[in-house]
PDB file of N, CA and C in Angstrom:
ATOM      1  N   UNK A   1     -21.205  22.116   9.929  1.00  0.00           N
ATOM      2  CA  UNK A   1     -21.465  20.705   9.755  1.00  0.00           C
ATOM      3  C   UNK A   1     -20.528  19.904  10.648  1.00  0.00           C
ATOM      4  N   UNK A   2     -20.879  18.767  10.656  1.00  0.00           N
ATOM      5  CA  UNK A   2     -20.024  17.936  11.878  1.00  0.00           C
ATOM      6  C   UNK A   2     -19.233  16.422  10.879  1.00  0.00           C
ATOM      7  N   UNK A   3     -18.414  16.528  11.201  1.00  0.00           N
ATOM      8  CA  UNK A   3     -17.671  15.152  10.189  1.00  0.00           C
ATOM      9  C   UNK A   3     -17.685  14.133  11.120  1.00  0.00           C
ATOM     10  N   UNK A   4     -17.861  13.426  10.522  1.00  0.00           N
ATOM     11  CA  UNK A   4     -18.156  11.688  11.151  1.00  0.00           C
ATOM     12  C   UNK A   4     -17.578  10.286  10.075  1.00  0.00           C
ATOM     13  N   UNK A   5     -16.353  10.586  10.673  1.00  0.00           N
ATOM     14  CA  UNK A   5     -15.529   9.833   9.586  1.00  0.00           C
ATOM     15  C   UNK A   5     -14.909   8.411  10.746  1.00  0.00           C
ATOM     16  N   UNK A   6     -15.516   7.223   9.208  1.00  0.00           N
ATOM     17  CA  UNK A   6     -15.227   5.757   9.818  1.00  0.00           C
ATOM     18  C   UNK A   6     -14.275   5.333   9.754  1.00  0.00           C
ATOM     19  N   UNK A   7     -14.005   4.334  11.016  1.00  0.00           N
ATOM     20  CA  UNK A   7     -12.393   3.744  11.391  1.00  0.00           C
ATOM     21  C   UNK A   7     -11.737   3.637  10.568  1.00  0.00           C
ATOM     22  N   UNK A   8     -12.393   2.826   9.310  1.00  0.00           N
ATOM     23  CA  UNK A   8     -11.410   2.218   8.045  1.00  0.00           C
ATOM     24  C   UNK A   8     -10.542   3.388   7.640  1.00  0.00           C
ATOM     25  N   UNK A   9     -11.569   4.181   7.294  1.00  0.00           N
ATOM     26  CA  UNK A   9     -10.756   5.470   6.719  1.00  0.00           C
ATOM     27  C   UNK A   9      -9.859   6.164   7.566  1.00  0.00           C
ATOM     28  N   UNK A  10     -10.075   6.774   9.045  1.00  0.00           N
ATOM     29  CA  UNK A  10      -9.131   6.482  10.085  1.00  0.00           C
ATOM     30  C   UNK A  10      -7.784   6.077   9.913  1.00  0.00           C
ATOM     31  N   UNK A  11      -7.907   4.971  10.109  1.00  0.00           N
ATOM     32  CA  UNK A  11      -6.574   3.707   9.625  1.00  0.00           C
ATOM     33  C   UNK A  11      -5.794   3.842   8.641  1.00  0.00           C
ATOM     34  N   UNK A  12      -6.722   3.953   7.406  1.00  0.00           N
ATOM     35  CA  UNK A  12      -5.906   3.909   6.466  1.00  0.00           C
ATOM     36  C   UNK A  12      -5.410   5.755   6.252  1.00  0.00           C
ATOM     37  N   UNK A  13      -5.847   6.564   6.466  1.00  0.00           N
ATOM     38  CA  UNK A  13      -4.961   8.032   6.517  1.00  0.00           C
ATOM     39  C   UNK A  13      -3.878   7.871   7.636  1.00  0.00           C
ATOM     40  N   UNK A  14      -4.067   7.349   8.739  1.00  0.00           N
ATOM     41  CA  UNK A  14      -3.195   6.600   9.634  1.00  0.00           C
ATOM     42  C   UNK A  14      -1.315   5.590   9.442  1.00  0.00           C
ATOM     43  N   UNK A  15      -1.870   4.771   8.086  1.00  0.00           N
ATOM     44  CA  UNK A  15      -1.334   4.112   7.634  1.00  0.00           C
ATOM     45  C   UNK A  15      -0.373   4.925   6.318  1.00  0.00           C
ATOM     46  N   UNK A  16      -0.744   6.329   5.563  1.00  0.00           N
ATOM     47  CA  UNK A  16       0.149   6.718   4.947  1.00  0.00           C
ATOM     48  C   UNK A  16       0.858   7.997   5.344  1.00  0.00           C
ATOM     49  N   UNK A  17       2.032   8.525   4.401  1.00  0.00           N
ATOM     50  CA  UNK A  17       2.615   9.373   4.966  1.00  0.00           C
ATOM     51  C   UNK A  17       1.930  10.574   5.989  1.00  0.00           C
ATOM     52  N   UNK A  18       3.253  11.394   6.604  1.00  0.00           N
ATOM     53  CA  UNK A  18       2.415  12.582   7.398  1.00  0.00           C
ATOM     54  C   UNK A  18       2.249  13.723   5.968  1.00  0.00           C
ATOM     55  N   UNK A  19       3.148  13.827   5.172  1.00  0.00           N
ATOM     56  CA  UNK A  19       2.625  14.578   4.613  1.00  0.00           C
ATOM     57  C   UNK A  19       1.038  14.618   3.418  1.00  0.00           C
ATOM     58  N   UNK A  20       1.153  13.803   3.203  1.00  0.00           N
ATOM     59  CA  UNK A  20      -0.024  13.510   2.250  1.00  0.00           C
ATOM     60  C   UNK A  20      -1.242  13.249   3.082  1.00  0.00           C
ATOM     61  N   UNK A  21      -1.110  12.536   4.704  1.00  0.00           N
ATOM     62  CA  UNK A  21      -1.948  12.751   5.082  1.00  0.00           C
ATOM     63  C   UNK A  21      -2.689  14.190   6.048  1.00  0.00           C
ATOM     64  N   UNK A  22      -1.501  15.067   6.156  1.00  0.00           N
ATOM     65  CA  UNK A  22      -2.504  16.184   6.284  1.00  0.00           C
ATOM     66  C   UNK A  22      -2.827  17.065   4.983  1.00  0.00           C
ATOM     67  N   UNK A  23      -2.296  16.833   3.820  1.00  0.00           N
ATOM     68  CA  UNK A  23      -3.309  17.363   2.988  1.00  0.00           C
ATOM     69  C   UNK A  23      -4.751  16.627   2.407  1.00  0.00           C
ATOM     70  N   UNK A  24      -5.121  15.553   2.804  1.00  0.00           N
ATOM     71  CA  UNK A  24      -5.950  15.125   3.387  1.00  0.00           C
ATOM     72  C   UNK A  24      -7.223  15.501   4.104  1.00  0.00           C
ATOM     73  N   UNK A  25      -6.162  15.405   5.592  1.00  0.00           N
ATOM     74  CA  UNK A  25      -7.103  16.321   6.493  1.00  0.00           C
ATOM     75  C   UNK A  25      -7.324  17.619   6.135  1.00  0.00           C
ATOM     76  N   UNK A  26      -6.526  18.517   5.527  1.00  0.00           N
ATOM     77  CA  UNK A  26      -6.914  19.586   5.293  1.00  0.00           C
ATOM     78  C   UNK A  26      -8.452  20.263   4.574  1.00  0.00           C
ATOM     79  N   UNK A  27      -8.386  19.088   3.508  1.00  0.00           N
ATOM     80  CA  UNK A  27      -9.170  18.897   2.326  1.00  0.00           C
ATOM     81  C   UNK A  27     -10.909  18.585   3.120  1.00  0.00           C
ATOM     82  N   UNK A  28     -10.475  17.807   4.178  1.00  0.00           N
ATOM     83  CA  UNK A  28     -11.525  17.119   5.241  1.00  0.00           C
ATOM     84  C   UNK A  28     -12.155  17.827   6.002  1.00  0.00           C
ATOM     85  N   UNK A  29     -11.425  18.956   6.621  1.00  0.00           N
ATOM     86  CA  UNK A  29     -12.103  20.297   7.127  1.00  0.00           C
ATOM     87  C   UNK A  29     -12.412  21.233   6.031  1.00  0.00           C
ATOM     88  N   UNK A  30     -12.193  21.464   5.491  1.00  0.00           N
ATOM     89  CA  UNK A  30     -12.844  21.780   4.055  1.00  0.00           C
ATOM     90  C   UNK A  30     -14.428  21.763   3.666  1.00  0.00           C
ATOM     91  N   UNK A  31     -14.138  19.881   3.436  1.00  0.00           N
ATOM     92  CA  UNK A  31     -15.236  19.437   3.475  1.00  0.00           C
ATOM     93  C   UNK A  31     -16.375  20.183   4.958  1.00  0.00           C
ATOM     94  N   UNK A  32     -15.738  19.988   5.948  1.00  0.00           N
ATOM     95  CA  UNK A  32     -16.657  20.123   7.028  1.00  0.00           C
ATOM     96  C   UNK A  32     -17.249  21.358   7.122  1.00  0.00           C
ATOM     97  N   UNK A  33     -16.069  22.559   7.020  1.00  0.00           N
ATOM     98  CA  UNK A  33     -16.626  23.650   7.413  1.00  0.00           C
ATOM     99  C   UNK A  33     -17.939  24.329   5.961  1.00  0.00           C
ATOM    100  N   UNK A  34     -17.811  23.305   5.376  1.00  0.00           N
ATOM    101  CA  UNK A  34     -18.918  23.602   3.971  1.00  0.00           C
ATOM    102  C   UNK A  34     -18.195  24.281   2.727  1.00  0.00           C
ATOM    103  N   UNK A  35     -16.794  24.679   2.786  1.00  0.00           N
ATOM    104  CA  UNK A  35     -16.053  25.516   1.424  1.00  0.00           C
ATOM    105  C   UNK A  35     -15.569  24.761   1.127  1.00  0.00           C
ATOM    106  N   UNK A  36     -16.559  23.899  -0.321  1.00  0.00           N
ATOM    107  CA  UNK A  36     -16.216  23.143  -0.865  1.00  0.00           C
ATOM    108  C   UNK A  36     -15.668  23.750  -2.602  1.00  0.00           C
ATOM    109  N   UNK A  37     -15.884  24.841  -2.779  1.00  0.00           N
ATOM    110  CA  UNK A  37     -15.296  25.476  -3.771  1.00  0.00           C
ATOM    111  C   UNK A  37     -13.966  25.190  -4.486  1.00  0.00           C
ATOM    112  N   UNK A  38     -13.443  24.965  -3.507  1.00  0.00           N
ATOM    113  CA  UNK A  38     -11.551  24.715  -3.647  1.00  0.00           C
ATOM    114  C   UNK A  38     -11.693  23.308  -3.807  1.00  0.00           C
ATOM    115  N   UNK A  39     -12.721  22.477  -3.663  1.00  0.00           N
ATOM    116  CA  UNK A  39     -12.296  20.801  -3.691  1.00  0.00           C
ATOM    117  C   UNK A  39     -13.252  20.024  -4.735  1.00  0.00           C
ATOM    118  N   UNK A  40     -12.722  19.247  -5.657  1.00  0.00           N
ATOM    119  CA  UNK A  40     -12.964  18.227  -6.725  1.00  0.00           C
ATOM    120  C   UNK A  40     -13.387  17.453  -5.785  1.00  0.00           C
ATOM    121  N   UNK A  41     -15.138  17.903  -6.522  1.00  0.00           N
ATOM    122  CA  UNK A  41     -16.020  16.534  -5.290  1.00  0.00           C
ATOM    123  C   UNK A  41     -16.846  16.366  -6.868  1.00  0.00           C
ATOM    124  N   UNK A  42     -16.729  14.671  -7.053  1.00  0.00           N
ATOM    125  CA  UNK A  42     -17.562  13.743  -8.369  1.00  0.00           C
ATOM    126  C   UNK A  42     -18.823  13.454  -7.264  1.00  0.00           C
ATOM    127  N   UNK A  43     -19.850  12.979  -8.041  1.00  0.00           N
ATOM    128  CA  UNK A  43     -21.319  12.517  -7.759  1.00  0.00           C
ATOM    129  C   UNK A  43     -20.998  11.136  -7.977  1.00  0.00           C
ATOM    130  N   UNK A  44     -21.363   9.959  -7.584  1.00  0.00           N
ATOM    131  CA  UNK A  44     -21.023   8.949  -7.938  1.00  0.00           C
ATOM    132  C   UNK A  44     -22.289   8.259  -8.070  1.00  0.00           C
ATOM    133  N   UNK A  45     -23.105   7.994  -7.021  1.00  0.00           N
ATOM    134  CA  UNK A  45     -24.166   7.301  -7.029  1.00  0.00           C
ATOM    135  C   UNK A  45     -25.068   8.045  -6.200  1.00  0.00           C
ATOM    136  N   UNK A  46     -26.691   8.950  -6.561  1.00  0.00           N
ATOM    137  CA  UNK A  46     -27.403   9.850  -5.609  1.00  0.00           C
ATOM    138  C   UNK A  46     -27.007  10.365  -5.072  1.00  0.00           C
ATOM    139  N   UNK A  47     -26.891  10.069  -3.790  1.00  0.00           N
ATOM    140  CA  UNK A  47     -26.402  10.920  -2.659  1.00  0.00           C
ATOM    141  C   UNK A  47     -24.789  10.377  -2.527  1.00  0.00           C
ATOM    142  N   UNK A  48     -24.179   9.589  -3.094  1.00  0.00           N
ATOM    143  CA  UNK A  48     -23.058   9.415  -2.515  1.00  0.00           C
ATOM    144  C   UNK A  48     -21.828  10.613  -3.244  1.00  0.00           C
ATOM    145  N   UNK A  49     -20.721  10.806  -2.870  1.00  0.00           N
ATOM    146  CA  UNK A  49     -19.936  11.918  -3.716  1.00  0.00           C
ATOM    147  C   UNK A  49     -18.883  11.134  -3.026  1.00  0.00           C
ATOM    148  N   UNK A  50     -17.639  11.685  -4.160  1.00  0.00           N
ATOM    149  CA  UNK A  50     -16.391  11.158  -4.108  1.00  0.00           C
ATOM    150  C   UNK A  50     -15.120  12.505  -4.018  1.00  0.00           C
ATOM    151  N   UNK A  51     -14.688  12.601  -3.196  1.00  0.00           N
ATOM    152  CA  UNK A  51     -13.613  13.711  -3.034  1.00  0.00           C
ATOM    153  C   UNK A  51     -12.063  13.836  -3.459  1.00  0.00           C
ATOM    154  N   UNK A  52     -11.621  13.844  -5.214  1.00  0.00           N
ATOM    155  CA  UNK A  52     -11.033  14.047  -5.316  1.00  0.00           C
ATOM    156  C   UNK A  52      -9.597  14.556  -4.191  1.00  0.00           C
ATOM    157  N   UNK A  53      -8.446  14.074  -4.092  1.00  0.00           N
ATOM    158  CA  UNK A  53      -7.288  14.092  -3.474  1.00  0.00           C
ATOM    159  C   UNK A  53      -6.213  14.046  -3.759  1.00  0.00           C
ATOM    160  N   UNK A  54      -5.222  14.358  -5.291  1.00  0.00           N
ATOM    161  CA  UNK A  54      -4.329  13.799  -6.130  1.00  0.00           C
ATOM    162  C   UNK A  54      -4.900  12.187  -6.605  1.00  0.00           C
ATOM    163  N   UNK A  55      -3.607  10.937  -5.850  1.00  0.00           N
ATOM    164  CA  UNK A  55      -4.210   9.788  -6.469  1.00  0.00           C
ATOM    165  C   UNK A  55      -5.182   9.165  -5.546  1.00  0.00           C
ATOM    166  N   UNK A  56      -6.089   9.438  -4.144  1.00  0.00           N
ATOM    167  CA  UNK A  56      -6.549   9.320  -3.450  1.00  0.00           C
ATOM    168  C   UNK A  56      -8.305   9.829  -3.751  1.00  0.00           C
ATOM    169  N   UNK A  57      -9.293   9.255  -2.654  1.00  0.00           N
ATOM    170  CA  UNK A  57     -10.696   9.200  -3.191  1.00  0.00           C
ATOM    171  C   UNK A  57     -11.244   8.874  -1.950  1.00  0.00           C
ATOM    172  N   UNK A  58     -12.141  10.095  -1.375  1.00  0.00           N
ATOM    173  CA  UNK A  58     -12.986   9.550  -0.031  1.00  0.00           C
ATOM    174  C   UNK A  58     -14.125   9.482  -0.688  1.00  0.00           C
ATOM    175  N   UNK A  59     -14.751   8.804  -0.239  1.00  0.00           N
ATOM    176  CA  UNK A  59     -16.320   8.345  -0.568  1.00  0.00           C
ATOM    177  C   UNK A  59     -16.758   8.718   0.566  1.00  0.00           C
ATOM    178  N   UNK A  60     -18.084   9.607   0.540  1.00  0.00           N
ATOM    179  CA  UNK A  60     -19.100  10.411   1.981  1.00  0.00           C
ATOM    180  C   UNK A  60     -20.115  10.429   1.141  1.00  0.00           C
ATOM    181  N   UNK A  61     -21.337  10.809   2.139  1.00  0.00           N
ATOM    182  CA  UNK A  61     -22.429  11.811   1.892  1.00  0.00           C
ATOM    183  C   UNK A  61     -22.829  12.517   2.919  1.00  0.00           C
ATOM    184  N   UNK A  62     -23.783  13.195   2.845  1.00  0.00           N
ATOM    185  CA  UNK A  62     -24.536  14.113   4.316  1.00  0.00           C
ATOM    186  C   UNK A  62     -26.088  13.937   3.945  1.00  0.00           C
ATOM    187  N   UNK A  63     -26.052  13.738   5.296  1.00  0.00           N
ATOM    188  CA  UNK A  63     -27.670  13.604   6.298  1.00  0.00           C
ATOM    189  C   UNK A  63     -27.969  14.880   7.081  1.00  0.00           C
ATOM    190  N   UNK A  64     -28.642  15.320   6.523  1.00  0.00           N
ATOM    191  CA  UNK A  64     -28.959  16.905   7.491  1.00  0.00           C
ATOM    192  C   UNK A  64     -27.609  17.508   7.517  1.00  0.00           C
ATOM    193  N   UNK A  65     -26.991  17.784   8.566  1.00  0.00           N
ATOM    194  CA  UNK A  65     -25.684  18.562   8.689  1.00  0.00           C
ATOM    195  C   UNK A  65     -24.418  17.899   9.622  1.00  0.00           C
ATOM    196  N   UNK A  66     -24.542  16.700   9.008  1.00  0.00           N
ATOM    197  CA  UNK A  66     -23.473  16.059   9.003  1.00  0.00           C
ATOM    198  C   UNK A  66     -22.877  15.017   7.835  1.00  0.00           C
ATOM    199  N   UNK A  67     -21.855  14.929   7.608  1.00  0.00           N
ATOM    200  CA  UNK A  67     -20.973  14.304   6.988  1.00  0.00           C
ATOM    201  C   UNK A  67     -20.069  13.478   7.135  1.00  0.00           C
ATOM    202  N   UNK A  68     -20.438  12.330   6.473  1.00  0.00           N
ATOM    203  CA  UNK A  68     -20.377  10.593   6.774  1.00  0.00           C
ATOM    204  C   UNK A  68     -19.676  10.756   5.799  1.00  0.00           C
ATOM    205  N   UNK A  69     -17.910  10.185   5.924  1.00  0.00           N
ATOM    206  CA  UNK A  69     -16.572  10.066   5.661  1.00  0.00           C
ATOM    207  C   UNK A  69     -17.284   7.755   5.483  1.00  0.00           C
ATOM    208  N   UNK A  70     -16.696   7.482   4.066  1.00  0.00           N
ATOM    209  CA  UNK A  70     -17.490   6.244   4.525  1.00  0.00           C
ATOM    210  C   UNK A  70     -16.116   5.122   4.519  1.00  0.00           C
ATOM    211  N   UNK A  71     -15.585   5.595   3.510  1.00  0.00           N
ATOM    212  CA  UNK A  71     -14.421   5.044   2.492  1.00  0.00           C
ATOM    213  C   UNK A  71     -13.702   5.574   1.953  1.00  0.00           C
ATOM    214  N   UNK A  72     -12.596   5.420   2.065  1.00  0.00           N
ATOM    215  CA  UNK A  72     -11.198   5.859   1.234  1.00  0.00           C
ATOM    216  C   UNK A  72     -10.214   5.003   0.384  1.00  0.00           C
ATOM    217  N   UNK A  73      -9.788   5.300  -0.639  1.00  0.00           N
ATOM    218  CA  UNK A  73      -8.897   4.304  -1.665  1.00  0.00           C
ATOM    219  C   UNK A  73      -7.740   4.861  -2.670  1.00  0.00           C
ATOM    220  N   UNK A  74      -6.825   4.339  -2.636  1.00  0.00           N
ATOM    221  CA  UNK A  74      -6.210   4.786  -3.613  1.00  0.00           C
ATOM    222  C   UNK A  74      -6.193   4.170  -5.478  1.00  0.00           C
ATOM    223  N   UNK A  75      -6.570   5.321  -5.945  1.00  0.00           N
ATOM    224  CA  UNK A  75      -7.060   5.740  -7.355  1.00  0.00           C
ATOM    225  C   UNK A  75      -5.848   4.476  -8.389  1.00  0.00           C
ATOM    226  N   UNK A  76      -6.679   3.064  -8.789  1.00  0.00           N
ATOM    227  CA  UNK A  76      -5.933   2.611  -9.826  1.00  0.00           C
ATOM    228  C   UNK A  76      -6.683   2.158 -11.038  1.00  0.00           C
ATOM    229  N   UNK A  77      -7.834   2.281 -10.954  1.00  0.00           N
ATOM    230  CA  UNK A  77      -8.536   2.415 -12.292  1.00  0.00           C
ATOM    231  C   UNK A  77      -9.207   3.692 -12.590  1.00  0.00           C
ATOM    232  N   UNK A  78      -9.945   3.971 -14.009  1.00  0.00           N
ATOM    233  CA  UNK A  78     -10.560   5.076 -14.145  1.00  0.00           C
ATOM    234  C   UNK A  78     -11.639   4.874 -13.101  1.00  0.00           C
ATOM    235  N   UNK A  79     -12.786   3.951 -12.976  1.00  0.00           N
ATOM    236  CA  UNK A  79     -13.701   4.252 -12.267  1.00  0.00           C
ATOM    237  C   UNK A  79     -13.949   3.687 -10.742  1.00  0.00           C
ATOM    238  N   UNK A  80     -14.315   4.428  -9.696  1.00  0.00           N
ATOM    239  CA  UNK A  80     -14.207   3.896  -8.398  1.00  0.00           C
ATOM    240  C   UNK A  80     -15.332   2.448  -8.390  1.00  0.00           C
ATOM    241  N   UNK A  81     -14.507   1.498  -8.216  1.00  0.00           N
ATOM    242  CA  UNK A  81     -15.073   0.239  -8.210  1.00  0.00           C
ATOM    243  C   UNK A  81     -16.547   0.442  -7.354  1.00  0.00           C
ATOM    244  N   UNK A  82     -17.481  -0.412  -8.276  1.00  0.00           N
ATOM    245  CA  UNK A  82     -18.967  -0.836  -7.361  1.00  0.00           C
ATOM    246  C   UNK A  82     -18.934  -1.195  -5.968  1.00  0.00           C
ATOM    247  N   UNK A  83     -18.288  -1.929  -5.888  1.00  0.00           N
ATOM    248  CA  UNK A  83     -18.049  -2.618  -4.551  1.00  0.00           C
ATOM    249  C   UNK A  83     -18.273  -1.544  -3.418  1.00  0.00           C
ATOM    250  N   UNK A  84     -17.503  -0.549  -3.715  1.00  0.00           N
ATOM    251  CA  UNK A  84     -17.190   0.727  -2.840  1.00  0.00           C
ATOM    252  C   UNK A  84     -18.535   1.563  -2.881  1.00  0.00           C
ATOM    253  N   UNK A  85     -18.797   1.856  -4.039  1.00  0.00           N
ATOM    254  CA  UNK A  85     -20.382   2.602  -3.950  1.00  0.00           C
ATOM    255  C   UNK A  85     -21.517   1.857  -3.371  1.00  0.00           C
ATOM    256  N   UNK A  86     -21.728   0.587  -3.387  1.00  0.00           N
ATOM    257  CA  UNK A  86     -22.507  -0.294  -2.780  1.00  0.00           C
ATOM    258  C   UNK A  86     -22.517  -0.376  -1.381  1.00  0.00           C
ATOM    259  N   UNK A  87     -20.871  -0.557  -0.542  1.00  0.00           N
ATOM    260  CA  UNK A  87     -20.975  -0.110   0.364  1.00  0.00           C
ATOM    261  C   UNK A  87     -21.688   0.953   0.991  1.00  0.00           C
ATOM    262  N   UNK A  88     -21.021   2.248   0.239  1.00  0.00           N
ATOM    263  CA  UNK A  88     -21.479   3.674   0.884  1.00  0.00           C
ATOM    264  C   UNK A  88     -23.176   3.817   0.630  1.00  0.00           C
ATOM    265  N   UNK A  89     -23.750   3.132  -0.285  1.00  0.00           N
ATOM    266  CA  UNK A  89     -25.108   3.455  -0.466  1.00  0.00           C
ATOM    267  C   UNK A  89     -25.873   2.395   0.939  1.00  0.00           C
ATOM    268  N   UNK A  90     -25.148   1.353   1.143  1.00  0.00           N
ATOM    269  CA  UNK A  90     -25.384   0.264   2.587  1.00  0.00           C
ATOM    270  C   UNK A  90     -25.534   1.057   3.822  1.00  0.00           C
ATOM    271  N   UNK A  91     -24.839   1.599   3.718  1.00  0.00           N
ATOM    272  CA  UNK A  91     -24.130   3.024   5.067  1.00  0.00           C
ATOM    273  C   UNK A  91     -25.055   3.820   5.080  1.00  0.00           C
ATOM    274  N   UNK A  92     -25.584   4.427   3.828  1.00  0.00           N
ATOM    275  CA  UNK A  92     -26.290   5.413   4.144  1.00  0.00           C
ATOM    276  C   UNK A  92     -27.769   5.350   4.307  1.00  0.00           C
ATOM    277  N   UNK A  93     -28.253   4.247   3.702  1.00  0.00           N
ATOM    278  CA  UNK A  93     -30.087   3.698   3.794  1.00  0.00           C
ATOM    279  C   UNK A  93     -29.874   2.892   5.238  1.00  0.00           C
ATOM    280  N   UNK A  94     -28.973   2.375   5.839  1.00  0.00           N
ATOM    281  CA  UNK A  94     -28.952   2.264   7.507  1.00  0.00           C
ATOM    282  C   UNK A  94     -29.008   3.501   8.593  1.00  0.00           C
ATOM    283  N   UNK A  95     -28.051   4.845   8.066  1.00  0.00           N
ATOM    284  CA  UNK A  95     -28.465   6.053   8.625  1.00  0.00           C
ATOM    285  C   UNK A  95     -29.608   6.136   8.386  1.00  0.00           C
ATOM    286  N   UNK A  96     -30.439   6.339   7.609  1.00  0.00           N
ATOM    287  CA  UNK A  96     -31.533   7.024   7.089  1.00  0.00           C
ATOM    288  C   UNK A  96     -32.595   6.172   8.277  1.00  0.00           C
ATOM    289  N   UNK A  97     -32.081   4.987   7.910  1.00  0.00           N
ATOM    290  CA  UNK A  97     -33.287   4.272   8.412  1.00  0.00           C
ATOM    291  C   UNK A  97     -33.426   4.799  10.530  1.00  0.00           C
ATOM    292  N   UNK A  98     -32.103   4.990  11.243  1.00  0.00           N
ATOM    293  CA  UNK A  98     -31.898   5.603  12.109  1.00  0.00           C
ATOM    294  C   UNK A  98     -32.528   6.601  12.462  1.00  0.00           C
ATOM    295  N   UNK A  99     -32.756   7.328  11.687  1.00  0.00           N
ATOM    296  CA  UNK A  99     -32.886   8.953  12.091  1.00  0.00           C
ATOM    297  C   UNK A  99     -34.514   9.385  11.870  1.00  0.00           C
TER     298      UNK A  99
END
């Protein structure tokens, strides 16, 4: 699979430590190479999924065989705010509509 992860999220793994952010990335090739076994991935909305990270949370989905990185946040309520799933569901009926 091919990861296709957006600026925001970029930035903000950018923006915190080196260590936390390569377990992160680690977690991210993970994701990519498809062994997702080892990783706490929630369903959030259809197609969207949320990737557990300690207090951290990427929001993706996949289109054929790639994987759209959409959003990332750090975890301060129980549930990942609407706002964020609304986005990623925006993101992904614009792919769709693409392809």
């Amino acid at each position: 699979m091919k990861l296709n992860v957006l600026s925001d999220v970029e930035n903000f793994i950018n923006k915190i430590s080196n260590e936390e952010s390569g377990k992160i990335l680690a977690q991210l090739k993970f994701l990519e190479i498809n062994q997702t076994e080892a990783l706490i991935i929630k369903p959030l909305k259809g197609k969207i999924y949320e990737l557990r990270i300690k207090q951290y949370r990427i929001v993706f989905f996949k289109i054929r065989t790639i994987v759209y990185v959409v959003d990332m946040f750090k975890k301060q309520s129980q549930k990942t705010p609407q706002r964020i799933i609304k986005k990623a569901e925006k993101i992904y009926k614009n792919i769709e509509k693409r392809n």
